[in-house]
C-alpha atoms as a PDB file:
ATOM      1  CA  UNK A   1       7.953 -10.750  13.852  1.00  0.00           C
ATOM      2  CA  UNK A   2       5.743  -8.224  12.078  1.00  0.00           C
ATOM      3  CA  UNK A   3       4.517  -8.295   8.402  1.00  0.00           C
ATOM      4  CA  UNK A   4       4.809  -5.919   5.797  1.00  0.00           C
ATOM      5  CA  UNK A   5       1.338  -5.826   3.962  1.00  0.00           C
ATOM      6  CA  UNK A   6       0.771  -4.170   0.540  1.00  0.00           C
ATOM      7  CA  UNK A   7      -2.826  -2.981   0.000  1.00  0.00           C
ATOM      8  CA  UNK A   8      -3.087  -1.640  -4.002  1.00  0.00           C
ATOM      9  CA  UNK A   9      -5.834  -1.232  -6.496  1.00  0.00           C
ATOM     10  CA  UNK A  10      -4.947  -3.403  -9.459  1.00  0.00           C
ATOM     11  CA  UNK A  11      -7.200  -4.059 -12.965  1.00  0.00           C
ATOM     12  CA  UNK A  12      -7.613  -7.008 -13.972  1.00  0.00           C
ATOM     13  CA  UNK A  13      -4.649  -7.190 -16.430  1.00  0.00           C
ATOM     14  CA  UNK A  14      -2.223  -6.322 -13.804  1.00  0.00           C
ATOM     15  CA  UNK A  15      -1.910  -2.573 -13.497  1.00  0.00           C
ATOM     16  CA  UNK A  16      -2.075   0.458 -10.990  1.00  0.00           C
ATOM     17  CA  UNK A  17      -2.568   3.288 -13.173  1.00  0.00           C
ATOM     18  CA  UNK A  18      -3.036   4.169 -16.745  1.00  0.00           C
ATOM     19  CA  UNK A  19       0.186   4.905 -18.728  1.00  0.00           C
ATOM     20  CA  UNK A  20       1.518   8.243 -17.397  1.00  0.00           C
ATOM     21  CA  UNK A  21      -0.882   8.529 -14.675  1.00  0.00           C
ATOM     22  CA  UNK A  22      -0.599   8.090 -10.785  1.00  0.00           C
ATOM     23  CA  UNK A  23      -4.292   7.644 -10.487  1.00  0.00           C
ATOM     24  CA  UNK A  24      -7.206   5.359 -12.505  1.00  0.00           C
ATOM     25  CA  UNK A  25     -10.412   6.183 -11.309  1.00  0.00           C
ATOM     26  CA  UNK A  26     -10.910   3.000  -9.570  1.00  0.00           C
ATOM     27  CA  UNK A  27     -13.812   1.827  -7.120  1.00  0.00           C
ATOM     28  CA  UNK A  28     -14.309   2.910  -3.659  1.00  0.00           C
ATOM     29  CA  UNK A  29     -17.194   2.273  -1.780  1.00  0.00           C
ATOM     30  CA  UNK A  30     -18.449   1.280   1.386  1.00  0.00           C
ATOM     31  CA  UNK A  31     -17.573  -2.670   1.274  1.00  0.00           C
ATOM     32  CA  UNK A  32     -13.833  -0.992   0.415  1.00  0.00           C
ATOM     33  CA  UNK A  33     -13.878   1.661   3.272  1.00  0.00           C
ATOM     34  CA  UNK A  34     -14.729  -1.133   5.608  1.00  0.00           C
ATOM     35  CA  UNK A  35     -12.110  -3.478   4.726  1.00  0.00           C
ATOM     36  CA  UNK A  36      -9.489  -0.492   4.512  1.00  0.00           C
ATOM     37  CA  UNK A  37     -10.339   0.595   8.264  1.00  0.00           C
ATOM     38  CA  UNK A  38     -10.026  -3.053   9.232  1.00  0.00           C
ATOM     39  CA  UNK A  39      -6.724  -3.471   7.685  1.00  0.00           C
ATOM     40  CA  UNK A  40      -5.211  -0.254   8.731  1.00  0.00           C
ATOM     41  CA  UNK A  41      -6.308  -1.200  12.573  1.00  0.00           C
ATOM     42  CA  UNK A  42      -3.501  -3.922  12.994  1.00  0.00           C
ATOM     43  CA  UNK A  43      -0.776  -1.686  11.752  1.00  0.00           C
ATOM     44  CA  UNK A  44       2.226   0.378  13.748  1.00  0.00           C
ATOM     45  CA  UNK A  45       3.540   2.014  10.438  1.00  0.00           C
ATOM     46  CA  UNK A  46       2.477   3.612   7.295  1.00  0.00           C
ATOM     47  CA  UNK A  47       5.637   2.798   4.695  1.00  0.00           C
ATOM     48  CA  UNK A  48       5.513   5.390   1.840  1.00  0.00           C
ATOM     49  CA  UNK A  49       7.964   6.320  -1.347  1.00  0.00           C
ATOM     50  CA  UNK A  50       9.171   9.786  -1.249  1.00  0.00           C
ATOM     51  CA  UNK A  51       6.999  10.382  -4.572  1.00  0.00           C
ATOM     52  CA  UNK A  52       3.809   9.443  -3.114  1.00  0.00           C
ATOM     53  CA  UNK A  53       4.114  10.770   0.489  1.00  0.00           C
ATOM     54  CA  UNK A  54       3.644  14.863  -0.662  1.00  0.00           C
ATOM     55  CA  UNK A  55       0.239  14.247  -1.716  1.00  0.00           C
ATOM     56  CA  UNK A  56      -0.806  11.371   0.363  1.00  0.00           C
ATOM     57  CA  UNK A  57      -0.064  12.419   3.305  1.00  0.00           C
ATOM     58  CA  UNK A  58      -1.869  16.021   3.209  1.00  0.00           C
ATOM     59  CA  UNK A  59      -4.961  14.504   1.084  1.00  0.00           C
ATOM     60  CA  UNK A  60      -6.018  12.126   3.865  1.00  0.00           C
ATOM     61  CA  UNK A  61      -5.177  14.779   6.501  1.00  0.00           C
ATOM     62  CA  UNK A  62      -7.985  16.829   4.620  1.00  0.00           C
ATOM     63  CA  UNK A  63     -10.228  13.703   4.670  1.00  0.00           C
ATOM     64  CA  UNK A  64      -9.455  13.394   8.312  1.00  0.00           C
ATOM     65  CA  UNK A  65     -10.536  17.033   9.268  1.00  0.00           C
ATOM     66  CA  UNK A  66     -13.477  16.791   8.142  1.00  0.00           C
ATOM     67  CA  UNK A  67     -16.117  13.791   9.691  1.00  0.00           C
ATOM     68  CA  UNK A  68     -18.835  14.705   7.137  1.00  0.00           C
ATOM     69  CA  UNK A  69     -16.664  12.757   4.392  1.00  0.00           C
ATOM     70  CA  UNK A  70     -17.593   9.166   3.866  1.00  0.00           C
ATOM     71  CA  UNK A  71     -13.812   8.147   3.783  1.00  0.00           C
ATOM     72  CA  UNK A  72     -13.023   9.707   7.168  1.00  0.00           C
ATOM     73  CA  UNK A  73     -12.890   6.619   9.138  1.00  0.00           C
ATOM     74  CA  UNK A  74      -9.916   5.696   6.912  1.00  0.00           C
ATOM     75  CA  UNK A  75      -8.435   9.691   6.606  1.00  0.00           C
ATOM     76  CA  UNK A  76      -8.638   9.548  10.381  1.00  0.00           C
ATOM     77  CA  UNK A  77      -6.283   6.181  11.054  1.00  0.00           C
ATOM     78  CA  UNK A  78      -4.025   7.116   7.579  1.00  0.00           C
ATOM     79  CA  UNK A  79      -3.575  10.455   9.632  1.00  0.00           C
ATOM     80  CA  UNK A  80      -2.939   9.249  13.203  1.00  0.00           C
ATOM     81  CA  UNK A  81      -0.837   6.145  12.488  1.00  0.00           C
ATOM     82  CA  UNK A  82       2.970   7.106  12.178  1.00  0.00           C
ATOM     83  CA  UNK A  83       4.456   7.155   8.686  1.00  0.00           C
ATOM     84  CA  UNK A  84       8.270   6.054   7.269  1.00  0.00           C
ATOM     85  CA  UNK A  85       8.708   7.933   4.036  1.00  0.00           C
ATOM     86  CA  UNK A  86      11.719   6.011   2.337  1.00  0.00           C
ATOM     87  CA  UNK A  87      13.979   8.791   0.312  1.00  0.00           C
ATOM     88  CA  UNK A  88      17.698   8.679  -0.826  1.00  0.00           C
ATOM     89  CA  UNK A  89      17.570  12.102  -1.182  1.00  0.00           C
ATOM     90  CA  UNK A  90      15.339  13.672   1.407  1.00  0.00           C
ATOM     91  CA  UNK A  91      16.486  13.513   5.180  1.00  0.00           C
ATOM     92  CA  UNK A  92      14.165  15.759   7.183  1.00  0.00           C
ATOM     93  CA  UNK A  93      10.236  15.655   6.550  1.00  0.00           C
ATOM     94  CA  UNK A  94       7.841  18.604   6.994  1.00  0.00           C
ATOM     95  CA  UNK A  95       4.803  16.524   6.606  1.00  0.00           C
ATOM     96  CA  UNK A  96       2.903  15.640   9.866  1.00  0.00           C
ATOM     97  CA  UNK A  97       3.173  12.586  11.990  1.00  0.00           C
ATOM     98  CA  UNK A  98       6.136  11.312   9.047  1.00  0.00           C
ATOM     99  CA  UNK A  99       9.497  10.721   9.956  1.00  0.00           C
ATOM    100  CA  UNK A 100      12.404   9.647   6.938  1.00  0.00           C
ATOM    101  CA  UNK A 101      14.293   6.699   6.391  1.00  0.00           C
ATOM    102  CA  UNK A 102      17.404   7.240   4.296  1.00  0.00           C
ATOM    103  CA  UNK A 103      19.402   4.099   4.539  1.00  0.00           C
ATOM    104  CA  UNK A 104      19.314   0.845   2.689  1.00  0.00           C
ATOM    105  CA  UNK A 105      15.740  -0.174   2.063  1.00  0.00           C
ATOM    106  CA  UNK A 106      16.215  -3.701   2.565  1.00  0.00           C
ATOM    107  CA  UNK A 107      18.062  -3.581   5.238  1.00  0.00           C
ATOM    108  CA  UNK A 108      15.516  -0.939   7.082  1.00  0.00           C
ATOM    109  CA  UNK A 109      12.465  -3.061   6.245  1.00  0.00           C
ATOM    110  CA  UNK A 110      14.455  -5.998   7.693  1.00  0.00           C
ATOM    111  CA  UNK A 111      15.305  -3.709  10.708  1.00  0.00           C
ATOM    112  CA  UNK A 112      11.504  -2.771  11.113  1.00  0.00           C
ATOM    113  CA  UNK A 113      10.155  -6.157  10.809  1.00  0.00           C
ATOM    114  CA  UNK A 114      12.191  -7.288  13.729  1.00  0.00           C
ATOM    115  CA  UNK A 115      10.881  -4.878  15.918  1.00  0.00           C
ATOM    116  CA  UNK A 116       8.156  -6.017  18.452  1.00  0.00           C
ATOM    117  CA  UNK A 117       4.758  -4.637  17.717  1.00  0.00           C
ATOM    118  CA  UNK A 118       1.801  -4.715  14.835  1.00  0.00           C
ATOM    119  CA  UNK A 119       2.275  -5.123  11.234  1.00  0.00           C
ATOM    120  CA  UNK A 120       3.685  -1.986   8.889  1.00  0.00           C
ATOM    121  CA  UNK A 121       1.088  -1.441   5.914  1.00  0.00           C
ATOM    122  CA  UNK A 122       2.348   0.265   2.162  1.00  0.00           C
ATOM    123  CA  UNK A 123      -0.193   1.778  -0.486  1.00  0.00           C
ATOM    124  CA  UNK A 124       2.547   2.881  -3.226  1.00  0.00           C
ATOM    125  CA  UNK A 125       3.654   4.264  -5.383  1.00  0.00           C
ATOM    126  CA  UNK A 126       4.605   2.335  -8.198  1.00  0.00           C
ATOM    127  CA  UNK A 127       8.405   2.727  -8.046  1.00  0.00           C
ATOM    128  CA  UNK A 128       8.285   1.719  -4.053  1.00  0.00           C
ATOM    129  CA  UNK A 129       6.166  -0.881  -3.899  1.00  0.00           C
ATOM    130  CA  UNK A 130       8.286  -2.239  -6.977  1.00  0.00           C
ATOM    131  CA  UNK A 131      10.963  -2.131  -5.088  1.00  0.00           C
ATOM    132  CA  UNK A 132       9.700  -3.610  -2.217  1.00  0.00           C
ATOM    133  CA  UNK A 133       8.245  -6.534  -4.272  1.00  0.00           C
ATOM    134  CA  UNK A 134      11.448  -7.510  -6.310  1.00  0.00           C
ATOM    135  CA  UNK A 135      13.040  -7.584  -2.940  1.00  0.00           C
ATOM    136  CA  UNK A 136      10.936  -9.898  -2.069  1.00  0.00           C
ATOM    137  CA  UNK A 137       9.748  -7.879   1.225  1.00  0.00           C
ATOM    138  CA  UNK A 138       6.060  -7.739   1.329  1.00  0.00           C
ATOM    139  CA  UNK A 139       4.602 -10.328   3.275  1.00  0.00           C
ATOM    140  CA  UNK A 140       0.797 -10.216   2.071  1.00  0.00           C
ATOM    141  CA  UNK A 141      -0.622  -8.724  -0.677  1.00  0.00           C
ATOM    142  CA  UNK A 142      -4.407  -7.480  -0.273  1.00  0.00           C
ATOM    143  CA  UNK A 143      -4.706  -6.873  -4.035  1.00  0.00           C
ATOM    144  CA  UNK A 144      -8.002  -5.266  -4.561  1.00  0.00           C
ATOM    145  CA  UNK A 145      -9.052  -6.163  -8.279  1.00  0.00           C
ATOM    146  CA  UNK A 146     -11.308  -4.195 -10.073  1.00  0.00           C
ATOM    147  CA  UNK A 147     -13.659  -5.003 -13.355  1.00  0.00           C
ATOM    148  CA  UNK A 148     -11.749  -2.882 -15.476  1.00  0.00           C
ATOM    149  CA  UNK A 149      -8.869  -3.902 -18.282  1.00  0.00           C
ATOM    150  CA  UNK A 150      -6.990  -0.659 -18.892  1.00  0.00           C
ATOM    151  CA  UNK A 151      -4.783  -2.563 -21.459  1.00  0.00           C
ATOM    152  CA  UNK A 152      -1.271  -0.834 -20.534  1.00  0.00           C
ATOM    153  CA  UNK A 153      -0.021   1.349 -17.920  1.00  0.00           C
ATOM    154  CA  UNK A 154       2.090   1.098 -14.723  1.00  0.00           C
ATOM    155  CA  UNK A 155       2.304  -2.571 -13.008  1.00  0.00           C
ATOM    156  CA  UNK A 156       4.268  -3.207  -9.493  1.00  0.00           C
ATOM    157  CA  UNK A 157       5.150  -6.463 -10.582  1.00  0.00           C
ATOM    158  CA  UNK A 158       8.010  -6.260 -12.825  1.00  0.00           C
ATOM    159  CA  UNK A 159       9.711  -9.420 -12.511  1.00  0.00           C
ATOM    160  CA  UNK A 160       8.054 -13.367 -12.088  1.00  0.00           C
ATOM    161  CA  UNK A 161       6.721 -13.295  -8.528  1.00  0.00           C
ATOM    162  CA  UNK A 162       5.134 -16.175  -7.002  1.00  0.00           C
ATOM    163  CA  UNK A 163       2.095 -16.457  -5.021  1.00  0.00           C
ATOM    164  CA  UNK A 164      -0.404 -18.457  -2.905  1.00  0.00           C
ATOM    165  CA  UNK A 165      -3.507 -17.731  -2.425  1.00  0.00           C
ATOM    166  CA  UNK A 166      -5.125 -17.323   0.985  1.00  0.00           C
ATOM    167  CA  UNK A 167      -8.465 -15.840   0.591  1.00  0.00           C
ATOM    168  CA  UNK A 168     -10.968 -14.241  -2.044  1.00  0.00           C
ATOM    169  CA  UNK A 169     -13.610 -11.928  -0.720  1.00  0.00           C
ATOM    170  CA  UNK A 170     -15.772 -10.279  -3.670  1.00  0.00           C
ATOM    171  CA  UNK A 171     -17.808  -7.191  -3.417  1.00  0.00           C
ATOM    172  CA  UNK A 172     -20.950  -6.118  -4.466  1.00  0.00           C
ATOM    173  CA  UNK A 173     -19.058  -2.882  -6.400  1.00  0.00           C
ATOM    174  CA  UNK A 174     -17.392  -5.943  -8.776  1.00  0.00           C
ATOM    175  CA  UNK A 175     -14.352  -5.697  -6.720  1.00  0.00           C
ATOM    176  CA  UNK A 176     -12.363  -8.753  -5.557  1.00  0.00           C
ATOM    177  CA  UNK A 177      -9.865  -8.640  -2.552  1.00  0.00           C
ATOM    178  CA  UNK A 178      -7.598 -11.259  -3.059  1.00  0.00           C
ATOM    179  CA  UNK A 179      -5.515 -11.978  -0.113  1.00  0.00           C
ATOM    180  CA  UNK A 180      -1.700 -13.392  -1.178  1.00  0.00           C
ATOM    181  CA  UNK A 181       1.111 -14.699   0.838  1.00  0.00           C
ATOM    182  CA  UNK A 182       4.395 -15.373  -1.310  1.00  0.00           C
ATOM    183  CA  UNK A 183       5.385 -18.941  -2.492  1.00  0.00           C
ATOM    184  CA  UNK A 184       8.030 -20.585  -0.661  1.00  0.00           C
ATOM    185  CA  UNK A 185       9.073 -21.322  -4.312  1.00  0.00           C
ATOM    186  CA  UNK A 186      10.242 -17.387  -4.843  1.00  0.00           C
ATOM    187  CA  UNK A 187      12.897 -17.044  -7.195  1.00  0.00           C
ATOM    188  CA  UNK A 188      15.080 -13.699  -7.263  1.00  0.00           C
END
């Protein structure tokens, strides 16, 4: 059965982006790129939220047209691997290579997992990957910490969510991937 994996920069007190703001500045580099193009190599599917998928999708398409940019290894796969945009209001998408899902989330992610072939990767947003976590649907979490306490803003996990620790890899940018799998002690 394939996994769902959720790759996200976090801070170190637990959030995404500053208060009010889809995007904090944090750390990219080499190390990052590396471990991004890695990741996105075992995957079938790209799982967005409708809210994030208009200027996802058409950034890293820019990234991917041109080779001179340092993160077009990881424009190039983000472009080329199919996406699922999740919307209950949206049925038909006119971004490339993106197809939508309108029916029950939990039910589609079930319906995806059980499919044969590699494992579905989700970047955000916020809402989504909320979503996905208090359903208890992601099935590792490559958590990318960075050095920086923002001290409020928008966190994914909204709710007591349990996890065990498979693997801590830190970088020389201060970054640390931590590498979760949920505890078989999840409460909903």
């Amino acid at each position: 059965m394939r996994k769902l994996k959720l790759q996200m920069h976090i801070s170190i007190d637990g959030f995404v982006s500053a208060t009010g703001s889809e995007s904090s500045n944090f750390k990219w580099d080499d190390e990052i790129r590396k471990y991004s193009v890695a990741n996105l190599g075992q995957v079938d599917y790209v799982l967005l939220g409708s809210k994030t998928a208009p200027a996802f999708i058409p950034h890293w398409a820019s990234v991917a047209a041109n080779p001179n940019d340092p993160d077009y290894p990881v424009g190039k796969l983000l472009t080329d691997i199919p996406k699922i945009i999740f919307s209950k209001k949206t049925t038909k998408s006119e971004l490339s290579n993106a197809k939508m899902e309108n029916g029950d989330l939990v039910d589609e992610i079930k319906k995806l997992k059980k499919e044969k072939g590699n494992d579905m990767i989700v970047y955000g947003g916020v809402d989504f990957v909320s979503s996905l976590i208090s359903n208890q649907l992601i099935d590792e979490y490559h958590l990318l910490v960075n050095p920086v306490a923002l001290g409020s803003g928008m966190p994914v996990f909204k709710q007591r969510t349990n996890l065990k620790l498979v693997k801590a890899t830190p970088f020389s940018c201060g970054i640390v991937i931590v590498k979760y799998e949920p505890s078989k002690k999840q409460s909903k």
